[in-house]
C-alpha atoms as a PDB file:
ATOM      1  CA  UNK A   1     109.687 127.494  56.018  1.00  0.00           C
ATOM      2  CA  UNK A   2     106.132 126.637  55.810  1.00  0.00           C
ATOM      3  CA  UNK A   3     103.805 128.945  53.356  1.00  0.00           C
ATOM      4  CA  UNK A   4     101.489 129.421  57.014  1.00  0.00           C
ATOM      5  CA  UNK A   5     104.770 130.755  58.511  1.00  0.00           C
ATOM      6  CA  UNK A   6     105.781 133.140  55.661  1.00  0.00           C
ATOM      7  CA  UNK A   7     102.005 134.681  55.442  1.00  0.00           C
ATOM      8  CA  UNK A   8     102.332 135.628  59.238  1.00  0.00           C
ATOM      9  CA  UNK A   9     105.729 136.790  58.786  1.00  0.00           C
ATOM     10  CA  UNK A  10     104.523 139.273  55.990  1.00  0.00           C
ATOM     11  CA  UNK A  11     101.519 139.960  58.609  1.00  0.00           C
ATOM     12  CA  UNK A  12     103.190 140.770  61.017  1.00  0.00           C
ATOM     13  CA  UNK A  13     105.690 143.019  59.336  1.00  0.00           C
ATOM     14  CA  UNK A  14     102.941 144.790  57.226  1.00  0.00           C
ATOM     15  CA  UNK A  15     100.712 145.735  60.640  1.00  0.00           C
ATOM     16  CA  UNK A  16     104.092 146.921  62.592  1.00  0.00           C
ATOM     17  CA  UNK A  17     104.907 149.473  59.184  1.00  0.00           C
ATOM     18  CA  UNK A  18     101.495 150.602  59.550  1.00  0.00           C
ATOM     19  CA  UNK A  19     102.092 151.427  62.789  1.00  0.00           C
ATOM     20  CA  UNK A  20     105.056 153.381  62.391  1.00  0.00           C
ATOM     21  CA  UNK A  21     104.040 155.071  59.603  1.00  0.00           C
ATOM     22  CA  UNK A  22     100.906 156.597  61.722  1.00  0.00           C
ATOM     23  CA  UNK A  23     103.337 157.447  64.286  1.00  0.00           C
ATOM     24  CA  UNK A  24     105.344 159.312  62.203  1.00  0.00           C
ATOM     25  CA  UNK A  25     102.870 161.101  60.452  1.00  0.00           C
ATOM     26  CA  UNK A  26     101.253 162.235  63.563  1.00  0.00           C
ATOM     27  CA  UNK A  27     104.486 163.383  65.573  1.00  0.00           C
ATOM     28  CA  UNK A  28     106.597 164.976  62.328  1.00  0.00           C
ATOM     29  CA  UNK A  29     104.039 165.543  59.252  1.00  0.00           C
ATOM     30  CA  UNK A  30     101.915 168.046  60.734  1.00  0.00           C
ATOM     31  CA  UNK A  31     103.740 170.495  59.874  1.00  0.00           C
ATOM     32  CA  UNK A  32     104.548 169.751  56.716  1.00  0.00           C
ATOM     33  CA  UNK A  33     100.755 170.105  55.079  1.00  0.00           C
ATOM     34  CA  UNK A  34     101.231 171.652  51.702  1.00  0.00           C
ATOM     35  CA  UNK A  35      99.464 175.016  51.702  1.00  0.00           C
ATOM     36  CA  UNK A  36      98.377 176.499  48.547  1.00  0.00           C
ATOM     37  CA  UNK A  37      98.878 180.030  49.103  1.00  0.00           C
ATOM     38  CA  UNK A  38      97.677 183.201  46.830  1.00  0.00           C
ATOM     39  CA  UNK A  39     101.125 184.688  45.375  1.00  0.00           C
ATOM     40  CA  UNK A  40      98.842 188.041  44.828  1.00  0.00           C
ATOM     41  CA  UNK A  41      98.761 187.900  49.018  1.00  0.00           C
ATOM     42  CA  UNK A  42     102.142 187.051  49.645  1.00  0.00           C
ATOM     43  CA  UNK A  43     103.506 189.465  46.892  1.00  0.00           C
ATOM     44  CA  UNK A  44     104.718 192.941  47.997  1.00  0.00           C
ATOM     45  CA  UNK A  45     102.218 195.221  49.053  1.00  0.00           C
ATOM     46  CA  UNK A  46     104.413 197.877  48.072  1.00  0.00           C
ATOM     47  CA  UNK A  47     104.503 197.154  44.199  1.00  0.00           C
ATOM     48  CA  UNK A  48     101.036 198.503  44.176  1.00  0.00           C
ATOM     49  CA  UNK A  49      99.088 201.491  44.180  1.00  0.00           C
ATOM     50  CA  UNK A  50      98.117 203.170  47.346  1.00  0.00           C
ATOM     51  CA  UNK A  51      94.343 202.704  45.600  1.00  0.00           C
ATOM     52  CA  UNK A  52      94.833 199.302  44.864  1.00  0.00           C
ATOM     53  CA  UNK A  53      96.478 198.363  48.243  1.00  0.00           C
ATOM     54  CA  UNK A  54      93.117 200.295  49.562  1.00  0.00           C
ATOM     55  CA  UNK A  55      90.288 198.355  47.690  1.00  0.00           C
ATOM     56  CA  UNK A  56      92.823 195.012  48.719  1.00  0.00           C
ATOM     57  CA  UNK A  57      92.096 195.919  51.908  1.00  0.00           C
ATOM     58  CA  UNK A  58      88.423 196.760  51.595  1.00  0.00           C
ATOM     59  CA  UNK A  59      87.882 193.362  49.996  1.00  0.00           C
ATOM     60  CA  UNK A  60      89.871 191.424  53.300  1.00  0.00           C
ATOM     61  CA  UNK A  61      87.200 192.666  55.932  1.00  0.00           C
ATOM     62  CA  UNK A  62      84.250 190.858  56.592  1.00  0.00           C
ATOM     63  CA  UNK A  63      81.710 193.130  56.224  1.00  0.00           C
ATOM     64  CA  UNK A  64      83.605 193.674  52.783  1.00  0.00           C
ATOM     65  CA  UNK A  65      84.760 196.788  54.131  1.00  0.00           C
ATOM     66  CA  UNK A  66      84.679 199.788  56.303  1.00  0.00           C
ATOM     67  CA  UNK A  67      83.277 203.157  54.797  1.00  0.00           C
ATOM     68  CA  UNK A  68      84.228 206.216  56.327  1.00  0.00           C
ATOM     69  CA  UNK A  69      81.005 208.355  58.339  1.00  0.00           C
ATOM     70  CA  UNK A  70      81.596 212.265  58.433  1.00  0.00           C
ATOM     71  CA  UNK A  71      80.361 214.267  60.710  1.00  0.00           C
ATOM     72  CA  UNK A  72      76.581 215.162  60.252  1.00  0.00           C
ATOM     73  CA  UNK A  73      75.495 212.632  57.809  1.00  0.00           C
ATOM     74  CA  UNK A  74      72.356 211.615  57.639  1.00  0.00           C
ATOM     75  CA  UNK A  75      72.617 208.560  57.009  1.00  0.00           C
ATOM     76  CA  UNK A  76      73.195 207.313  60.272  1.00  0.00           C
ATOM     77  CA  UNK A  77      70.282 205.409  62.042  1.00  0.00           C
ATOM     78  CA  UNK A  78      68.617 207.014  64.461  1.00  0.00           C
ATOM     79  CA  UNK A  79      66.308 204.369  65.633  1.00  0.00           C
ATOM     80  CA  UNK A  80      68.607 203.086  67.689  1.00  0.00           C
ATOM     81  CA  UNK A  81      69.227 204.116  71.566  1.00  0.00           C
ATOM     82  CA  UNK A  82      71.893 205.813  72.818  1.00  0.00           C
ATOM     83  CA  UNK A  83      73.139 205.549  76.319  1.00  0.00           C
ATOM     84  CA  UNK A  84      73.841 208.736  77.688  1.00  0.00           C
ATOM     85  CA  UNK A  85      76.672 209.582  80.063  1.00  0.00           C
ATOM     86  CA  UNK A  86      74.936 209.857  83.442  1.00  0.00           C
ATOM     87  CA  UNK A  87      75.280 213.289  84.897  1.00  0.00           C
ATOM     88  CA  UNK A  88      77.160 213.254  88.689  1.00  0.00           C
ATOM     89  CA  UNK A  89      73.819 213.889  91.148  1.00  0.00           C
ATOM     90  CA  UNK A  90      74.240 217.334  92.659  1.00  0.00           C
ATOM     91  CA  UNK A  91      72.908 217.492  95.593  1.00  0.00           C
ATOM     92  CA  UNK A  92      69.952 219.842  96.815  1.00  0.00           C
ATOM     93  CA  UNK A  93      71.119 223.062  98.877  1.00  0.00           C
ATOM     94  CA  UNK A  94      68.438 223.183 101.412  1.00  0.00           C
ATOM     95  CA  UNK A  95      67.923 226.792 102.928  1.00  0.00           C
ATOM     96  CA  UNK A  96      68.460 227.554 106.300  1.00  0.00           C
ATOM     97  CA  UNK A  97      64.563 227.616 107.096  1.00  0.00           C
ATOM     98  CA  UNK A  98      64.146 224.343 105.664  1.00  0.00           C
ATOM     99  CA  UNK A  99      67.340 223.045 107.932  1.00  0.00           C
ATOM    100  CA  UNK A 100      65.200 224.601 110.887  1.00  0.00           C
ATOM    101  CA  UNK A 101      61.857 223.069 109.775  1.00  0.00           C
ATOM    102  CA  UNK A 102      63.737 219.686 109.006  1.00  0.00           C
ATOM    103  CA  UNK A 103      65.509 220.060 112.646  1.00  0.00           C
ATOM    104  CA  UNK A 104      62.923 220.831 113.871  1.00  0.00           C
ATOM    105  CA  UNK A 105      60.849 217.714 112.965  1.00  0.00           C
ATOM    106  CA  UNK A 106      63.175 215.242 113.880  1.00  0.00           C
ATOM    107  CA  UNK A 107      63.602 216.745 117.794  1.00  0.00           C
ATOM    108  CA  UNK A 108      60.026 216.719 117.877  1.00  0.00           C
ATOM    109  CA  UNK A 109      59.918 213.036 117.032  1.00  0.00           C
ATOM    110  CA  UNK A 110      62.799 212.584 119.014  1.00  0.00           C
ATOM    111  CA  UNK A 111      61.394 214.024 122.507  1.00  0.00           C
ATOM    112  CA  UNK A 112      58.304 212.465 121.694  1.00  0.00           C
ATOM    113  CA  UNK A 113      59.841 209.204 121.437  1.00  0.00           C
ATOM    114  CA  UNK A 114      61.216 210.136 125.114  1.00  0.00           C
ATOM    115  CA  UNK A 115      58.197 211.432 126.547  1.00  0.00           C
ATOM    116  CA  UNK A 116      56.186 208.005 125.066  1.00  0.00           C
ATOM    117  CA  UNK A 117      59.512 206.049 126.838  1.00  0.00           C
ATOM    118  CA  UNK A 118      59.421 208.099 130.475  1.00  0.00           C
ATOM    119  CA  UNK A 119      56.622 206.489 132.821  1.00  0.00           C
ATOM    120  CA  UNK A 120      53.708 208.519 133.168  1.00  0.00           C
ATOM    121  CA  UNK A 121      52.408 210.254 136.225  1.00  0.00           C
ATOM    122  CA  UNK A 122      48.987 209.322 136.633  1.00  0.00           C
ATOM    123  CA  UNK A 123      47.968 212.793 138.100  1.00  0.00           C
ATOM    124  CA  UNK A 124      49.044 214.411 135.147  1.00  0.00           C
ATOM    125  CA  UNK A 125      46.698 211.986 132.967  1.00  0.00           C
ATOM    126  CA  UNK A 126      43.555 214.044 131.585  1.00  0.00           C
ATOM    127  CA  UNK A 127      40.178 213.722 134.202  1.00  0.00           C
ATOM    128  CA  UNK A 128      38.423 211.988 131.648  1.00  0.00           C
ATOM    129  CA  UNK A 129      40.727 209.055 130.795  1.00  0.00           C
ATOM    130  CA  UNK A 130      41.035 208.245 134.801  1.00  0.00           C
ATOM    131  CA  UNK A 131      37.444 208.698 134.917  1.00  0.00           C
ATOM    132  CA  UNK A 132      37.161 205.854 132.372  1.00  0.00           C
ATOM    133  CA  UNK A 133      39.897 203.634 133.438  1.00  0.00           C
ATOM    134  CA  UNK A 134      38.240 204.081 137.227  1.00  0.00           C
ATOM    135  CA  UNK A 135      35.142 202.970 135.534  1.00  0.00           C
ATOM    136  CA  UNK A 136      36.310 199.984 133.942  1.00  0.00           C
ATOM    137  CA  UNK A 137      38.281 199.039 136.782  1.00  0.00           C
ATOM    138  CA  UNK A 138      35.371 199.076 138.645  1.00  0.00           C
ATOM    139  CA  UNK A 139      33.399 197.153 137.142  1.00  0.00           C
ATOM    140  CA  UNK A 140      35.636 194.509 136.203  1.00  0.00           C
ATOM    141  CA  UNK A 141      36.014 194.284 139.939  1.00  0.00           C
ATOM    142  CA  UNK A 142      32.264 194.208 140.697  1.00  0.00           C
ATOM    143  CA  UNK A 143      30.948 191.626 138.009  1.00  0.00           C
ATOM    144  CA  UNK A 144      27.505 191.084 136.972  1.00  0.00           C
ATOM    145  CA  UNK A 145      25.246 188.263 138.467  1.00  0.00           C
ATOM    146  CA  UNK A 146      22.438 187.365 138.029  1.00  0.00           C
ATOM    147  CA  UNK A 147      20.913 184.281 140.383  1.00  0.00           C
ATOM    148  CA  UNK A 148      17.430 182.650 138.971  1.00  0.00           C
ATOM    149  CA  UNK A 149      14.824 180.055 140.438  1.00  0.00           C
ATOM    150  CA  UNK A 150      11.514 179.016 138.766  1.00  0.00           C
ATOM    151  CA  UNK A 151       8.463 177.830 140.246  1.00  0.00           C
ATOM    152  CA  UNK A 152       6.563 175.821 137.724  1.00  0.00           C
ATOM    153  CA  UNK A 153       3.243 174.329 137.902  1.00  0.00           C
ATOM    154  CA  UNK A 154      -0.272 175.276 137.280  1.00  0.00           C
ATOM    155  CA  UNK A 155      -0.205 178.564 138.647  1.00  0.00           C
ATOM    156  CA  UNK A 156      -3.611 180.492 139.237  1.00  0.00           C
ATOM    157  CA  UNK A 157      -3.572 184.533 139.313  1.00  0.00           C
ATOM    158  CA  UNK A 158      -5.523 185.106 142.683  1.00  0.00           C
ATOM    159  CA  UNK A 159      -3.383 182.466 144.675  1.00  0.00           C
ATOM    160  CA  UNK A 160      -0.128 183.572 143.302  1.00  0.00           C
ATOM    161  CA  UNK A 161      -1.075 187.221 144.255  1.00  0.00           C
ATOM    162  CA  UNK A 162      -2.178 186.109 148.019  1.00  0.00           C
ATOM    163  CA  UNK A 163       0.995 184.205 148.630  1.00  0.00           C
ATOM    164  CA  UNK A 164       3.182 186.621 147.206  1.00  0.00           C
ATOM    165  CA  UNK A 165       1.455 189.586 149.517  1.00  0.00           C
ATOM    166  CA  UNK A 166       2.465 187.264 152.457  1.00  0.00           C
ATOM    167  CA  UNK A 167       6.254 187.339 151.693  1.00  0.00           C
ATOM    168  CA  UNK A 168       6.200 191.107 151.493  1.00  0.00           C
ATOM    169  CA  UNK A 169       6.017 191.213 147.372  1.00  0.00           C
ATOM    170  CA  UNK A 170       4.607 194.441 145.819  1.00  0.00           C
ATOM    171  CA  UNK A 171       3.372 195.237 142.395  1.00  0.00           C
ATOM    172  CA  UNK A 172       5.528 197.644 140.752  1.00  0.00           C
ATOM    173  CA  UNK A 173       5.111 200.180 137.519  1.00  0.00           C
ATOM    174  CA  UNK A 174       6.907 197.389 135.310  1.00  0.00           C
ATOM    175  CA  UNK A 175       4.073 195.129 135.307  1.00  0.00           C
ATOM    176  CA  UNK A 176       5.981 192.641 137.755  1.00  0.00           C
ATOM    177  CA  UNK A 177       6.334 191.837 141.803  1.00  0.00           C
ATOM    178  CA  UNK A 178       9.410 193.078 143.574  1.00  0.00           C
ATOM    179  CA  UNK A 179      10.435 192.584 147.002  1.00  0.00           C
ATOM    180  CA  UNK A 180      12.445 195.888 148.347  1.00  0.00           C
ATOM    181  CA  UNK A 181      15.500 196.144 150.652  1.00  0.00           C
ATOM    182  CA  UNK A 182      15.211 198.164 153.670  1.00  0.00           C
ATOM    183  CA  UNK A 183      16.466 201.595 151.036  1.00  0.00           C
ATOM    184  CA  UNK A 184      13.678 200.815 148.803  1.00  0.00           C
ATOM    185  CA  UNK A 185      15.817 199.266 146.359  1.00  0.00           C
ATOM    186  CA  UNK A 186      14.474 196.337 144.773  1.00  0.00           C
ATOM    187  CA  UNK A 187      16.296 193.335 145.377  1.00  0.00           C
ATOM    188  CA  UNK A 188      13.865 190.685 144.344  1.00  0.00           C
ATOM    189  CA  UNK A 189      11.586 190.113 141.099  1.00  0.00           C
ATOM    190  CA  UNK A 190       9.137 187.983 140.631  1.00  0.00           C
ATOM    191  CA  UNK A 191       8.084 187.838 136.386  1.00  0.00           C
ATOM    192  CA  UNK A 192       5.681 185.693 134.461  1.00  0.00           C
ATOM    193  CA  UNK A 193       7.106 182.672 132.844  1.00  0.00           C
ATOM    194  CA  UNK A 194       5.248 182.991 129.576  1.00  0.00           C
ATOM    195  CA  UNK A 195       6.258 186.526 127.820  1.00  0.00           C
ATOM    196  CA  UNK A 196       6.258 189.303 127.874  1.00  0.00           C
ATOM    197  CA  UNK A 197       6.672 188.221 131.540  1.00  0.00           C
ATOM    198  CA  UNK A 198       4.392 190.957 133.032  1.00  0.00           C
ATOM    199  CA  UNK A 199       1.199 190.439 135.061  1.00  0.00           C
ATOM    200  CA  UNK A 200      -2.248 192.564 134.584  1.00  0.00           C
ATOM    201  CA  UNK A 201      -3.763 193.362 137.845  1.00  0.00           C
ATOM    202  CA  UNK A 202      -7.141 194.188 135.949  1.00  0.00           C
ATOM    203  CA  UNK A 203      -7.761 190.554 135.261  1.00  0.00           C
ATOM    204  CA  UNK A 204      -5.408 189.005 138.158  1.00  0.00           C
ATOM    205  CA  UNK A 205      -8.397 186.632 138.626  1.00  0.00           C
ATOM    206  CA  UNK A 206      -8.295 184.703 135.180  1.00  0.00           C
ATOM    207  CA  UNK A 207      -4.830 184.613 135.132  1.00  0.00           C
ATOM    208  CA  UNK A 208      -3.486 181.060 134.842  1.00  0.00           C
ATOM    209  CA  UNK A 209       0.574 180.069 133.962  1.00  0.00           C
ATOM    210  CA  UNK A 210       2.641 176.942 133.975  1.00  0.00           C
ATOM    211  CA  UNK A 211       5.281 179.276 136.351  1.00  0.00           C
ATOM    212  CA  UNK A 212       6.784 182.268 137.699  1.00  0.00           C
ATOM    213  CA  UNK A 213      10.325 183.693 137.667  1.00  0.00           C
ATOM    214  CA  UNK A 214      12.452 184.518 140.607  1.00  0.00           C
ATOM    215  CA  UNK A 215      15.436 186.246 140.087  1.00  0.00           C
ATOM    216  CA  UNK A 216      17.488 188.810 141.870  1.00  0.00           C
ATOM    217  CA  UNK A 217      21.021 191.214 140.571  1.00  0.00           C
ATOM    218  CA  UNK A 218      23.883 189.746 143.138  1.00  0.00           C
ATOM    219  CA  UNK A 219      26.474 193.003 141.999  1.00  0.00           C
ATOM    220  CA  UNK A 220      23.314 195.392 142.807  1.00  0.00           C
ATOM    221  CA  UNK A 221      21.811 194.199 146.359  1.00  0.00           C
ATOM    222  CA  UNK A 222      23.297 195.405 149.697  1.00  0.00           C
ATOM    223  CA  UNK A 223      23.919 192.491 150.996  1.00  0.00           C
ATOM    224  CA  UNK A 224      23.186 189.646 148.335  1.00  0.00           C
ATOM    225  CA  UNK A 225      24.017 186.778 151.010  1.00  0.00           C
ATOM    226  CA  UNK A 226      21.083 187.590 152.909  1.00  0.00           C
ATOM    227  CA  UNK A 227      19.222 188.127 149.231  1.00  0.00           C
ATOM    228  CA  UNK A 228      19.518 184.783 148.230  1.00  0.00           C
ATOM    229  CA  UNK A 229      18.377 183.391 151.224  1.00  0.00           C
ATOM    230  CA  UNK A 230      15.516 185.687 151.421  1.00  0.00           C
ATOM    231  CA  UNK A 231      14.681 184.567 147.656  1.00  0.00           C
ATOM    232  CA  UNK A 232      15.372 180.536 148.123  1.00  0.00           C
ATOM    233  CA  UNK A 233      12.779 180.619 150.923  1.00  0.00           C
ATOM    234  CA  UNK A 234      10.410 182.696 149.095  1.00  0.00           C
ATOM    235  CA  UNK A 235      10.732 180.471 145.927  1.00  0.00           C
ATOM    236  CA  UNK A 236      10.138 177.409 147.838  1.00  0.00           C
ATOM    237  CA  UNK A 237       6.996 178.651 149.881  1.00  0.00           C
ATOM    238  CA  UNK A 238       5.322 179.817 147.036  1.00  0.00           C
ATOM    239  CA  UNK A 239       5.664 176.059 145.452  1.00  0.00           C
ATOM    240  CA  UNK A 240       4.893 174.183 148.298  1.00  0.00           C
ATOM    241  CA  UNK A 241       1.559 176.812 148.626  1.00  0.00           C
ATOM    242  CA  UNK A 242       0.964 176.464 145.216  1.00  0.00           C
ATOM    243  CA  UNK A 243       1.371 172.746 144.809  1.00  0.00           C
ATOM    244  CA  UNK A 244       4.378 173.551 141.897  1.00  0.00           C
ATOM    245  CA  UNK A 245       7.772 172.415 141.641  1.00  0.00           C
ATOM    246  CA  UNK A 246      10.801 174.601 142.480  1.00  0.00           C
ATOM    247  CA  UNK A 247      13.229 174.330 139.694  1.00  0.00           C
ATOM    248  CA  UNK A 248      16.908 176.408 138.844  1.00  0.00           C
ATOM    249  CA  UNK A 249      17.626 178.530 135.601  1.00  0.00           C
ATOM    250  CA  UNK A 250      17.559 175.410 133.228  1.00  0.00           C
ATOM    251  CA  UNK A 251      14.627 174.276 134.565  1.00  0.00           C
ATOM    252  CA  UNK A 252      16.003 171.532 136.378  1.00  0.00           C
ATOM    253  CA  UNK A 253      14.464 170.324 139.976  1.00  0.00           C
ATOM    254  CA  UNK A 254      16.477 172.152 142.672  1.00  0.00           C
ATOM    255  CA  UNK A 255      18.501 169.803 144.840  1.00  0.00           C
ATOM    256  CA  UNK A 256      20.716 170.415 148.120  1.00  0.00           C
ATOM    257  CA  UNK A 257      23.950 170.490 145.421  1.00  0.00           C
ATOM    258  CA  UNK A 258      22.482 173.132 143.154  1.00  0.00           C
ATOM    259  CA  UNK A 259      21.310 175.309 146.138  1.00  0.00           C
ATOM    260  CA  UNK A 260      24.955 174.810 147.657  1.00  0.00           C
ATOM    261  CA  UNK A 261      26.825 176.049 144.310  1.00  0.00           C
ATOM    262  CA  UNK A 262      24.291 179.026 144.128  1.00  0.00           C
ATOM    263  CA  UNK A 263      25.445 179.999 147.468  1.00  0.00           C
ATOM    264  CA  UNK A 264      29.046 179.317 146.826  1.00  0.00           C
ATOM    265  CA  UNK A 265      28.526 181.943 143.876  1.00  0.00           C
ATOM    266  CA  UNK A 266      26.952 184.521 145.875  1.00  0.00           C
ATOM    267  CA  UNK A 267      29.668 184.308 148.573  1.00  0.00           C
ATOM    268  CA  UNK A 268      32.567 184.062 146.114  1.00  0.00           C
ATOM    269  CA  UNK A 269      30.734 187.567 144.558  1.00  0.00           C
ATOM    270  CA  UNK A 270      30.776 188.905 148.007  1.00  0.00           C
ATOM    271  CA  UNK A 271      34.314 188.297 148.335  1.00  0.00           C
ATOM    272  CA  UNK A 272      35.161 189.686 145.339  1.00  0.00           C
ATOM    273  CA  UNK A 273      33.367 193.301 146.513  1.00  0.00           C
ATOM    274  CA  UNK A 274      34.894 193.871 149.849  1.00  0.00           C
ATOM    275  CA  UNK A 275      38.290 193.641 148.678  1.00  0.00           C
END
């Protein structure tokens, strides 16, 4: 044989012994360590003294060991806390008034809860809630309007005063002109464009404005159909007399649309009231 053939022979063999000698150590020398034990711990405990045996002992716990704690020393810390065995709760014995009172209570709330559930009879309601609800209800179903047309121009005190005294106008206590239904009420108002609004008779003469104000309340006249018509005619005679311009609330010129939606309002209000 070759010396190339006898080094991997030797190779081979040494790697497979290797081998086998890891298994065996791993599978059957484990438990064969040596283990150097003390003799003094493996001799016979009962060769010694019952002292000795004890400070042996001592020596073997970890804390290198226990001491014994009588009762009442004072030596034991106190800092610490120290749960407490909970006490069972005991519960309260409530006297027979306080069973009433407490009854008593809870059938209040109780029949309370049932009267609050039960529908109410409205005759049995106090006078002054229906008084209110009556009052609300009524004017929700009678709504506020108020319907305005100006007259704007150059407007002189002694012709405004003429023309309105042809159409039936009156001075009143509030420094204005209003126009009166056939109860005296006032259905129309005629106010001064510049503020406070109001017109002085004393010096009527001198007065000069760039407009009036016509406006009327729609949920207060007797028949506000006829009230609007009464004030669209008045509004525009007094501006053709006067040589002004007859205008709505926003000051816009009055066309045959805007005079058509006022009077759509005033007979949808209308409406509204006789039901």
């Amino acid at each position: 044989m070759e010396l190339q053939e006898w080094l991997f022979l030797i190779l081979s063999t040494a790697i497979v012994g290797l081998i086998l000698h890891g298994l065996w150590t791993k599978y059957y020398g484990s438990d064969r360590l040596p283990l150097k034990l003390d003799k003094q711990f493996v001799s016979d405990r009962s060769d010694l003294d019952p002292e000795e045996a004890l400070q042996q002992f001592k020596a073997e716990l970890p804390n290198g060991g226990a001491r014994i704690v009588k009762v009442g020393d004072s030596s034991i810390p106190v800092g610490e806390s120290i749960e407490k065995p909970s006490a069972p709760p005991v519960e309260p014995t409530a006297s027979p008034a306080a069973d009433a009172s407490v009854m008593s209570a809870e059938t209040g709330d109780f029949f309370q809860a049932e009267l609050a559930d039960e529908p109410q009879d409205p005759s049995l309601a106090p006078a002054d809630a229906l008084s209110e609800s009556e009052e609300g209800q009524t004017i929700q179903e009678n709504p506020e309007l108020f319907l305005v047309l100006n007259v704007l121009g150059s407007i002189q005190g002694q012709a405004l005063l003429e023309a309105l005294m042809s159409l039936d106008f009156e001075y009143s206590d509030k420094g204005i002109f209003q126009r009166r239904e056939v109860d005296e009420s006032p259905s129309i108002s005629v106010a001064n464009a510049v503020e406070p609004g109001t017109f002085d008779l004393a010096t009527i003469d001198e007065f000069e404005s760039p407009g009036v104000i016509f406006f009327m309340a729609a949920h207060e006249a007797v028949d506000p159909v006829n009230c609007f018509e009464t004030m669209l005619k008045a509004a525009a005679f007094l501006a053709d007399e006067l040589g002004a311009k007859l205008c709505d609330d926003r000051r816009s010129a009055v066309t045959e649309q805007t005079i058509a939606h006022l009077r759509q309002q005033v007979q949808e209000h209308q409406f509204k009231r006789s039901r």
